[in-house]
C-alpha atoms as a PDB file:
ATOM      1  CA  UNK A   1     -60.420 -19.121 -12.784  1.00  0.00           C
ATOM      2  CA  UNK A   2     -61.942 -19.090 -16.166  1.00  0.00           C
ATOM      3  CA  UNK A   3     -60.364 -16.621 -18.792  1.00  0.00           C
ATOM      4  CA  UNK A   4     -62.327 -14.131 -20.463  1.00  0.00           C
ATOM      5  CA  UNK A   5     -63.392 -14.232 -24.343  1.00  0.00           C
ATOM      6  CA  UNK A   6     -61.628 -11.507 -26.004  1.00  0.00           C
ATOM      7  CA  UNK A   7     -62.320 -10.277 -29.785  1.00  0.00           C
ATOM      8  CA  UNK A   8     -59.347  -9.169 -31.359  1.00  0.00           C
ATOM      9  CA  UNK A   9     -59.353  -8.137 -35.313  1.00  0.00           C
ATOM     10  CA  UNK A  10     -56.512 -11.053 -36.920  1.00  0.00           C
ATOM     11  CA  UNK A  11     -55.230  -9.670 -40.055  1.00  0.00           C
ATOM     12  CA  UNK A  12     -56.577 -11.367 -42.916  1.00  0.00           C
ATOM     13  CA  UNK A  13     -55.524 -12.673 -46.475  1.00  0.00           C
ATOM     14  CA  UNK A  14     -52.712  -9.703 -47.480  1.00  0.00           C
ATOM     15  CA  UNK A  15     -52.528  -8.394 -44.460  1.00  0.00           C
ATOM     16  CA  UNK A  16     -49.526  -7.695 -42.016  1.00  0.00           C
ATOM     17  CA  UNK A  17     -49.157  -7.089 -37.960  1.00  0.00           C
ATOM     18  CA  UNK A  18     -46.637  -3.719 -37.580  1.00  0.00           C
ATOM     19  CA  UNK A  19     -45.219  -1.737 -34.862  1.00  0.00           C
ATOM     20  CA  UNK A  20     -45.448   1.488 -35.160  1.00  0.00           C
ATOM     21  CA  UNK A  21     -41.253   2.676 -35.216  1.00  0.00           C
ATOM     22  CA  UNK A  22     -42.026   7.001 -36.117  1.00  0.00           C
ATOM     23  CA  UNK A  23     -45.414   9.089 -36.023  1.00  0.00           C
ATOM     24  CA  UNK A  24     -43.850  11.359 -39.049  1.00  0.00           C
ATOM     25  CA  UNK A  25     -46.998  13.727 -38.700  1.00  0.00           C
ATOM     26  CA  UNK A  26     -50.740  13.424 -38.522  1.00  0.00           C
ATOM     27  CA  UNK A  27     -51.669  10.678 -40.683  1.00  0.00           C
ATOM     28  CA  UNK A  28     -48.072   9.313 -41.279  1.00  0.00           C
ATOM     29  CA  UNK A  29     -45.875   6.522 -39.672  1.00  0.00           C
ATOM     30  CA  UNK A  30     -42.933   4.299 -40.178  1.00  0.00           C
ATOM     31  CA  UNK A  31     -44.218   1.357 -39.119  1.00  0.00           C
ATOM     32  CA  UNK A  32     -41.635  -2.104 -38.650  1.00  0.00           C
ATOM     33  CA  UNK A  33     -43.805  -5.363 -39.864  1.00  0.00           C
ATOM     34  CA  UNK A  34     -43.757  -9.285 -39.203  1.00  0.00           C
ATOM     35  CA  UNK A  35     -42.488  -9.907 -42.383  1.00  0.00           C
ATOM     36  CA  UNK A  36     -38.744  -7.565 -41.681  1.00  0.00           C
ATOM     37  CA  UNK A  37     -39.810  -4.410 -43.965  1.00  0.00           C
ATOM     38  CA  UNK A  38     -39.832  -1.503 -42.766  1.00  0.00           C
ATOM     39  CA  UNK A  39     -43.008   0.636 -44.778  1.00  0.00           C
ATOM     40  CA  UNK A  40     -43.881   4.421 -44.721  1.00  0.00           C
ATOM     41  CA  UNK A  41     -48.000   3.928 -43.715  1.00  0.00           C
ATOM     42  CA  UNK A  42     -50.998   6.305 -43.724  1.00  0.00           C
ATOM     43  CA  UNK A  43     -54.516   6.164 -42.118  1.00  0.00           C
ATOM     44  CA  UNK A  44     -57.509   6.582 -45.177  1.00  0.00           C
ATOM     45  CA  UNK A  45     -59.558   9.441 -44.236  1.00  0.00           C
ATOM     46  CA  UNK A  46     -62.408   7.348 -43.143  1.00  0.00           C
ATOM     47  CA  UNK A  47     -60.363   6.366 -40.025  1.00  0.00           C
ATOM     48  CA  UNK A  48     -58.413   8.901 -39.416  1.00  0.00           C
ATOM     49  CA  UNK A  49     -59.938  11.412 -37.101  1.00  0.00           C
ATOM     50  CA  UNK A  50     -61.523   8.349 -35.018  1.00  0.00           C
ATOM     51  CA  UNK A  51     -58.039   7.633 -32.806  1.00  0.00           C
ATOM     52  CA  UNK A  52     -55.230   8.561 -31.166  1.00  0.00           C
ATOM     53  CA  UNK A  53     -51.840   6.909 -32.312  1.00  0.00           C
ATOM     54  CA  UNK A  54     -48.059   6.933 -30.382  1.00  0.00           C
ATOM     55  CA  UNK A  55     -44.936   5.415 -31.408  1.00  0.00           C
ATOM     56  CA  UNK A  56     -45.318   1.750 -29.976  1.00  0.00           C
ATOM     57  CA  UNK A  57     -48.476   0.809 -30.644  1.00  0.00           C
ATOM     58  CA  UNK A  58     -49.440  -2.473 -32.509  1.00  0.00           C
ATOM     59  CA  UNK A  59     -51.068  -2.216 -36.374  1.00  0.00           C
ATOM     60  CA  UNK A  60     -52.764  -3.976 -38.919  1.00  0.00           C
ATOM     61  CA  UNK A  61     -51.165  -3.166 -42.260  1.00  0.00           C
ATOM     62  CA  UNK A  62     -52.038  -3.617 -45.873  1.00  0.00           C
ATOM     63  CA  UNK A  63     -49.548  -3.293 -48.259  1.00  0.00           C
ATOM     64  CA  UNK A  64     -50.041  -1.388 -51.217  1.00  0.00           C
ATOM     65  CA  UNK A  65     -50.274  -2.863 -54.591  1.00  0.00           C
ATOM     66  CA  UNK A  66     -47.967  -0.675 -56.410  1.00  0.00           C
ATOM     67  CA  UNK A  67     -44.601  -0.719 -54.154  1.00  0.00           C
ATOM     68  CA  UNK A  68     -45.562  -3.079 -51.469  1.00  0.00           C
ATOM     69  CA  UNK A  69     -42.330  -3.556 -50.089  1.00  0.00           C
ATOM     70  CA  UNK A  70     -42.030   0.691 -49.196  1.00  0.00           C
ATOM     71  CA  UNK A  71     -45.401   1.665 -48.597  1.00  0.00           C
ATOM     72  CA  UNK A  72     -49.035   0.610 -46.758  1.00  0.00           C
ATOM     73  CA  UNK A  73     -51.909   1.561 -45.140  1.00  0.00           C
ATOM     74  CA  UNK A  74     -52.885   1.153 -41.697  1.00  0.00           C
ATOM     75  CA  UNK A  75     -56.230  -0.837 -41.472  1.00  0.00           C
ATOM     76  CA  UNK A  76     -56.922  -1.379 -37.822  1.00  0.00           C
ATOM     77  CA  UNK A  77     -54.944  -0.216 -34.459  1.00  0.00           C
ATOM     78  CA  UNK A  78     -55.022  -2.403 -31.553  1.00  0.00           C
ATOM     79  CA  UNK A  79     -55.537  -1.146 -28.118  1.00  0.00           C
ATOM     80  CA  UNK A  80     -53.319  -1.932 -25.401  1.00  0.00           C
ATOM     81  CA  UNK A  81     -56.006  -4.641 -24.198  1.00  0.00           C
ATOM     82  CA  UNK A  82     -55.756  -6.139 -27.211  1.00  0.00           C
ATOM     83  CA  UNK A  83     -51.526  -6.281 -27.490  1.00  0.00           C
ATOM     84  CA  UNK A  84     -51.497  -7.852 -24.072  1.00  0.00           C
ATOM     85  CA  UNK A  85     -53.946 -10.515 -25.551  1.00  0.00           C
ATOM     86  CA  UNK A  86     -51.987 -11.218 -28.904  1.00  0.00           C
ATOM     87  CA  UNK A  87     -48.674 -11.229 -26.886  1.00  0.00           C
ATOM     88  CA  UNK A  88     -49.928 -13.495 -24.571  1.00  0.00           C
ATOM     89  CA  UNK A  89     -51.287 -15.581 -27.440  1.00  0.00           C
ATOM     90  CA  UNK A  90     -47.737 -15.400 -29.084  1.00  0.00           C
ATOM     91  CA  UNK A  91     -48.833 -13.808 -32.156  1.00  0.00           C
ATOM     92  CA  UNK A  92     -46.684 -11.309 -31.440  1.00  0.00           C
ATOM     93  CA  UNK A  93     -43.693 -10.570 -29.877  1.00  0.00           C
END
């Protein structure tokens, strides 16, 4: 059996693949990255009324430039299509 082609967003040049650790209200989380920081992360207005988010759920983060190491925002949310795929891929874990 032949495996399907799946499109899944890859973060690019600056960006980092979170979990999402705390939904601290609508457009705020504490989100745990790949790189071992923990950041405080909001969705831009443009994005924000277009999906639904819970504690769990995979991210694409980009840090900000002033205080990158505290702070972020989220830039794409996978599905849980897409999570299967990247764990399966071993780009996460």
């Amino acid at each position: 059996m032949e495996e399907e082609a799946i499109r899944v967003r890859l973060p690019q040049k600056g960006e980092i693949i979170g979990q999402i650790e705390e939904v601290l209200g609508a457009s705020r989380f504490k989100i745990a990255c790949a790189d071992g920081k923990t950041r405080m992360c909001r969705i831009p207005g443009r994005f924000r009324k277009m999906i639904k988010v819970r504690a769990g759920d995979y991210t694409i983060v980009k840090p900000w430039d002033i205080e990158p190491n505290e702070k972020g925002d989220v830039v794409y949310i996978y599905t849980r299509t897409q999570a299967g795929w990247l764990k399966r891929k071993g780009i996460i874990k």
